[in-house]
Protein backbone atom coordinates (compact mmCIF):
# COMPACT_ATOMS: atom_id res chain seq x y z
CA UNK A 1 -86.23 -40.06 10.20
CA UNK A 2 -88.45 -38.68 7.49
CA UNK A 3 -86.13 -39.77 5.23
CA UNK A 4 -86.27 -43.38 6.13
CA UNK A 5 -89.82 -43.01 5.60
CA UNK A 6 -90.01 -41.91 2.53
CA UNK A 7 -87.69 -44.04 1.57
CA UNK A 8 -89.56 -47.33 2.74
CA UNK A 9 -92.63 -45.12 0.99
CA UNK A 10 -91.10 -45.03 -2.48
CA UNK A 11 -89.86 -48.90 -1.64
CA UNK A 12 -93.09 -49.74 -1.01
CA UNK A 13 -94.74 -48.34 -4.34
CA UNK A 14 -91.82 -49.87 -6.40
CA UNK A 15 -93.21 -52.88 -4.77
CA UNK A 16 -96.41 -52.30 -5.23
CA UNK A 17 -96.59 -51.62 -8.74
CA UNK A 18 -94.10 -53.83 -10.52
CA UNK A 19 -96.89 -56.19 -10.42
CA UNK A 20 -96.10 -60.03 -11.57
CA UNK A 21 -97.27 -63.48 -10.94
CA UNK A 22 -98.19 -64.70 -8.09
CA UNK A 23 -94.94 -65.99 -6.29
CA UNK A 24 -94.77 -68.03 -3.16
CA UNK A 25 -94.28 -65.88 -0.21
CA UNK A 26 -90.35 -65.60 0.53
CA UNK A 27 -88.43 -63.91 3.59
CA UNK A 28 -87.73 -60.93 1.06
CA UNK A 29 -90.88 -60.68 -0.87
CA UNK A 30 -92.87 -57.43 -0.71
CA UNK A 31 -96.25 -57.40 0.70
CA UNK A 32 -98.56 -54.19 -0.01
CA UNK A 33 -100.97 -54.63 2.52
CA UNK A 34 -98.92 -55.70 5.12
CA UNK A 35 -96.36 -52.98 4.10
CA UNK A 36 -99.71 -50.48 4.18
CA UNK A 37 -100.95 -51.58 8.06
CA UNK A 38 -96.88 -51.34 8.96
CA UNK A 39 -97.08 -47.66 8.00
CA UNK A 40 -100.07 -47.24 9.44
CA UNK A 41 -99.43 -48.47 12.94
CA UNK A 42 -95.88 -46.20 12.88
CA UNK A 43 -97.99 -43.43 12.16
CA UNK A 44 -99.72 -43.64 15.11
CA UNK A 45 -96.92 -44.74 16.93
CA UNK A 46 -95.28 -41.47 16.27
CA UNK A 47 -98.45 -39.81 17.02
CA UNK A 48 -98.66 -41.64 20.39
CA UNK A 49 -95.07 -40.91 21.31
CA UNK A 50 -95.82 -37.06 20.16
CA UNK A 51 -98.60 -37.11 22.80
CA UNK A 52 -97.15 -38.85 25.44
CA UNK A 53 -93.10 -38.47 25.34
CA UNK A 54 -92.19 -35.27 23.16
CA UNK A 55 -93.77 -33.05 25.76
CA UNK A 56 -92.25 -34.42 29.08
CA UNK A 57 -88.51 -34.52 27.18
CA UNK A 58 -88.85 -31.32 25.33
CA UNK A 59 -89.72 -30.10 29.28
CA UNK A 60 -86.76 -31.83 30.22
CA UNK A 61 -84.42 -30.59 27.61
CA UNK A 62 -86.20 -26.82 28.54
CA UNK A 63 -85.05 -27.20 32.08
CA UNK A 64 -81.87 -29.02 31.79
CA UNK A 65 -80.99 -25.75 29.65
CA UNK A 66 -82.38 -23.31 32.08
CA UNK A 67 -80.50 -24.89 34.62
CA UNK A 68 -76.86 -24.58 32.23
CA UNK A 69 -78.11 -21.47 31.97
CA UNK A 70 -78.56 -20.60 35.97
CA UNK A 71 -75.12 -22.37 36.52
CA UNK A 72 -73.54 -19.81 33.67
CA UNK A 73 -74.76 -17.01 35.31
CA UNK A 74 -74.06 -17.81 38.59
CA UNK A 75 -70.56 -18.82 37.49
CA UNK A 76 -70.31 -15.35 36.05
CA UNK A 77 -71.31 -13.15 39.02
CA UNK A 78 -69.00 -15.82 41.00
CA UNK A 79 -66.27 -14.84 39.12
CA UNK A 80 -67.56 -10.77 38.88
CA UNK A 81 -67.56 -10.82 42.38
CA UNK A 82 -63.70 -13.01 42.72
CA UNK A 83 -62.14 -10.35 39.92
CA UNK A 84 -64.24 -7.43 42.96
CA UNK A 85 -62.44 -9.15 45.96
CA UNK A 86 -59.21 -9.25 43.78
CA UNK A 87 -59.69 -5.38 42.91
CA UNK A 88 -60.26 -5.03 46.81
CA UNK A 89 -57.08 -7.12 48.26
CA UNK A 90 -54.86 -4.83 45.51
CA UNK A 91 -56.11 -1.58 46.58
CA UNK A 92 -55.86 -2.85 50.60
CA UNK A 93 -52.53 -4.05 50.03
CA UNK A 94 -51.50 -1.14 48.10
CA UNK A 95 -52.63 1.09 51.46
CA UNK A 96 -51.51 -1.22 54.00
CA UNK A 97 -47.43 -0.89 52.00
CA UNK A 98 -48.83 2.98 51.52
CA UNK A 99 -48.69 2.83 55.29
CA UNK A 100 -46.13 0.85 56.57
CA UNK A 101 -43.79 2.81 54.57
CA UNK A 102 -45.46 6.32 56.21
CA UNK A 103 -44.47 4.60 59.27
CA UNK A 104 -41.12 3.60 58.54
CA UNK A 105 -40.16 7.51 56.92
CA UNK A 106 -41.92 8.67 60.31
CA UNK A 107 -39.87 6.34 62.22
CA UNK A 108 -36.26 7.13 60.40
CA UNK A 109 -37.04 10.84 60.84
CA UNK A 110 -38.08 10.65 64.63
CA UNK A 111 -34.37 8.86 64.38
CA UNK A 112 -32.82 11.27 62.95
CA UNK A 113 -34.41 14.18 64.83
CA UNK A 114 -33.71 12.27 68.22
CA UNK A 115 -30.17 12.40 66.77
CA UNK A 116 -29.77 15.93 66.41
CA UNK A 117 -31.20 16.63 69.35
CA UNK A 118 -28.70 13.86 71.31
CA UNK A 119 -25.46 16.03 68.72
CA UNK A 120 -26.49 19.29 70.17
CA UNK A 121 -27.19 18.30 73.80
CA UNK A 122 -23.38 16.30 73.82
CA UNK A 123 -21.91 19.24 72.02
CA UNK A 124 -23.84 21.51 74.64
CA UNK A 125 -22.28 19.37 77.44
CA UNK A 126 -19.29 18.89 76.17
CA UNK A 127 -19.16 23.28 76.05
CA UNK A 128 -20.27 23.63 79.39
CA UNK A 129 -17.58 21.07 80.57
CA UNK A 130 -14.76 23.23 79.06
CA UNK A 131 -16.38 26.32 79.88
CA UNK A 132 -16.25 25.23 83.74
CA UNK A 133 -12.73 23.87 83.32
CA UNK A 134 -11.45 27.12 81.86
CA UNK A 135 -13.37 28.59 84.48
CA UNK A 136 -11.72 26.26 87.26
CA UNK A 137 -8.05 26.69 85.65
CA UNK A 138 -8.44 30.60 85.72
CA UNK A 139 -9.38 30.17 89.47
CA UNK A 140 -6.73 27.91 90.36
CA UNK A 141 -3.99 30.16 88.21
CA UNK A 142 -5.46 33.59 90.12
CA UNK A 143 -5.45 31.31 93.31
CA UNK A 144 -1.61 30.56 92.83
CA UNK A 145 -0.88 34.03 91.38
CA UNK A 146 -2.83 35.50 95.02
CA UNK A 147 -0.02 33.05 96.87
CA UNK A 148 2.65 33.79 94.73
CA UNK A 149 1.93 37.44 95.25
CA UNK A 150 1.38 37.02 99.29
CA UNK A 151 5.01 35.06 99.31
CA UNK A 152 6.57 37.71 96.90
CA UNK A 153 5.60 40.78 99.10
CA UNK A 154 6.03 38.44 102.36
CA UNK A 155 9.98 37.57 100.95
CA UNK A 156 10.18 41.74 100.26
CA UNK A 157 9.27 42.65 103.66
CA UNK A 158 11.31 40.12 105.19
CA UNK A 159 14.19 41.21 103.04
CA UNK A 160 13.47 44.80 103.82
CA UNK A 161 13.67 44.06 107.40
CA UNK A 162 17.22 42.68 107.08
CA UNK A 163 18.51 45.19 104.56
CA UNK A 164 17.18 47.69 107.63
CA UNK A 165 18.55 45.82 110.39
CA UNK A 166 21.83 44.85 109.06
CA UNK A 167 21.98 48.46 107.80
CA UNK A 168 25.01 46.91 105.54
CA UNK A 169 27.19 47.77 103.39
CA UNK A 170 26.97 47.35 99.22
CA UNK A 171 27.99 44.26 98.85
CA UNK A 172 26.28 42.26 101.47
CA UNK A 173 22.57 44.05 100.30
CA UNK A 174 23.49 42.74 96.67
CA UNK A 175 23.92 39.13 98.63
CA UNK A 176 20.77 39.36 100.56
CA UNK A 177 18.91 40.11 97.01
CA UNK A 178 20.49 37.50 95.50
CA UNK A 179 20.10 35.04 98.03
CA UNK A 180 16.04 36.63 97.88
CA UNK A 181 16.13 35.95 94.30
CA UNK A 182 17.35 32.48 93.98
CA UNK A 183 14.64 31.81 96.74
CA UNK A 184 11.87 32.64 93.95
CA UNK A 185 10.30 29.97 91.99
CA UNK A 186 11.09 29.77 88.60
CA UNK A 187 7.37 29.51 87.88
């Protein structure tokens, strides 16, 4: 702007002071005084709008910056506080897989404890079972060796009674105990 003014100045005095006749008036032609009152009135012009409409939009420029400003900074602590919550979910998620898998080695060792402790109760049971059949095979083999012994000493007294009854010769007491032995179980 100042330049087109001192360029219409220096115009103006070109103008002014080339001097020459007195021309008729065209669309072009230079006119000092009128040139003169035309600075004149844009003088105050400028001084007018300095008064009356420089203030209100260097105010306006002042607050539309402030408020570029505000929105900057608020933008900033919006995103402090997003990178914050970010930081926060991390760390929570990092504890909450921290403690699901406490849970889950918690859970497979319970497992395997409840295990071990099922192994050594079956392989209790399963003892005491073939502790108690032993035991109930020993009885029933002393059962049948208590019969086998009342029948043995029940077949000697009965053969003793007809060896002294019969009061017989050799050869028909070597019968009788044959015929006593044959009678015998094989078992």
């Amino acid at each position: 702007m100042i330049y087109y003014l001192t360029l219409l100045y220096n115009h103006s005095l070109i103008l002014l002071f080339s001097g020459g006749a007195e021309e008729k008036p065209m669309l072009l032609s230079v006119n000092p005084g009128l040139i003169i009152w035309q600075l004149l009135i844009f003088v105050i012009l400028l001084f007018i709008l300095k008064k009356i409409a420089w203030k209100p939009l260097l105010s306006s420029l002042h607050s539309r910056e402030q408020s570029i400003k505000d929105t900057i900074d608020q933008a900033e602590k919006l995103h402090k506080d997003a990178q914050e919550l970010i930081e926060q979910n991390k760390k929570n998620m990092a504890e909450a897989n921290a403690h699901s898998m406490k849970i889950i080695n918690d859970a497979k060792d319970m497992a395997v404890k409840v295990k071990d402790d099922i192994m050594v109760k079956a392989q209790e049971d399963s003892r005491k079972l073939i502790e108690q059949a032993k035991s109930e095979i020993k009885q029933e083999k002393e059962s049948a060796m208590a019969d086998l012994r009342n029948e043995v000493s029940d077949l000697a007294i009965k053969s003793a009674e007809k060896i002294l009854k019969d009061n017989l010769d050799e050869t028909k007491q070597k019968k009788i105990v044959n015929d006593f032995i044959s009678q015998i179980p094989n078992n």
